[in-house]
Protein backbone atom coordinates (compact mmCIF):
# COMPACT_ATOMS: atom_id res chain seq x y z
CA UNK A 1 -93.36 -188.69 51.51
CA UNK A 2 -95.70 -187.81 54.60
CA UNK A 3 -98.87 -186.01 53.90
CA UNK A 4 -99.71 -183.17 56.25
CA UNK A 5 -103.68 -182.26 56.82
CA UNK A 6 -104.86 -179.17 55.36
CA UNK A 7 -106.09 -177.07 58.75
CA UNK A 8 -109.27 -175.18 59.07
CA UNK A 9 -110.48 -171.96 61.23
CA UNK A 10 -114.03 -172.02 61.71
CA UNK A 11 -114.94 -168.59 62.10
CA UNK A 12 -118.74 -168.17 63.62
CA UNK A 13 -118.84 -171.52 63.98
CA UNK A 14 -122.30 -171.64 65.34
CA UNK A 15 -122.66 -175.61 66.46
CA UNK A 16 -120.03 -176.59 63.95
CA UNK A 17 -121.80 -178.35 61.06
CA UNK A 18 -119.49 -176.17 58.43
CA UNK A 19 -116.14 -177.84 60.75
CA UNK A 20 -118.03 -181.43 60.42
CA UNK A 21 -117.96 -181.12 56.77
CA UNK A 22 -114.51 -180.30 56.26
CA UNK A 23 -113.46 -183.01 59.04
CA UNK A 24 -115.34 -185.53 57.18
CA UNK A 25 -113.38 -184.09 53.81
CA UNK A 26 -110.47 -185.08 55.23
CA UNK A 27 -109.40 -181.82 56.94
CA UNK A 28 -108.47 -180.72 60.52
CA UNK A 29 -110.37 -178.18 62.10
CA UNK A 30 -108.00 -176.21 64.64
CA UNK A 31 -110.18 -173.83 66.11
CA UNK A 32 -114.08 -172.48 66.33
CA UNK A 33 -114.81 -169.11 66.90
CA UNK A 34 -118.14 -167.41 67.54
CA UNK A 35 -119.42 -164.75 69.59
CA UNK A 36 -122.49 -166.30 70.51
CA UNK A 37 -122.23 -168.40 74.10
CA UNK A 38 -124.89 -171.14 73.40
CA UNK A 39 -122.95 -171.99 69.53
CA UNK A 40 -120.04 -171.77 71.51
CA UNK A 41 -121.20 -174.66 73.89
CA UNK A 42 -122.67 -176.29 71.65
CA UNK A 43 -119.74 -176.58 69.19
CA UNK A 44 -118.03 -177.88 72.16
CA UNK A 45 -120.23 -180.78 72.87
CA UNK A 46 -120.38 -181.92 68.97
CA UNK A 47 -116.33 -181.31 68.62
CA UNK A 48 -115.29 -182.39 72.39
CA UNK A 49 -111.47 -181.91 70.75
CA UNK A 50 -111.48 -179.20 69.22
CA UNK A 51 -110.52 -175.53 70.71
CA UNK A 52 -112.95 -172.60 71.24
CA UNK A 53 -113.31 -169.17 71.41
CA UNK A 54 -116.13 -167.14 72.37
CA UNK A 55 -115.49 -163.53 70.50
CA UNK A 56 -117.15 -160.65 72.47
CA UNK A 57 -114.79 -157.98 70.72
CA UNK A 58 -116.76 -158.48 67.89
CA UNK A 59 -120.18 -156.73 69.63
CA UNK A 60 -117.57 -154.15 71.36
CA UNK A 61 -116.26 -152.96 68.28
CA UNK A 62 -119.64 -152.89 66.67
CA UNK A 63 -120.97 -150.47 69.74
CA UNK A 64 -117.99 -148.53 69.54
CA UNK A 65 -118.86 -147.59 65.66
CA UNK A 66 -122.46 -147.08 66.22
CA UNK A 67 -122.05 -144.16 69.36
């Protein structure tokens, strides 16, 4: 019987030390999200596989509640 990998979402992933934990438990990290640019590119470098997301709708829906 095959084995299929548990699968991660990193959400605010930040450089993606939480996704290098669960890749080195034996996971596989899918996607990183964060809404910061600079985590963003760094994640990238550190997980050159891996697919990201930069998440601005996060700060638009925070204005949106605050006017």
């Amino acid at each position: 019987m095959m084995r299929e990998k548990k699968t991660v979402l990193d959400l605010f992933c930040g450089c993606g030390g939480l996704s290098y934990g669960f890749i080195e438990a034996g996971y596989e990290v899918l996607l990183g999200i964060d809404h910061w640019k600079d985590a963003i590119t760094t994640f990238e470098k550190n997980h050159k596989q891996k697919i990201t997301w930069s998440c601005s709708r996060f700060c638009l829906m925070k204005q949106q509640k605050e006017d």
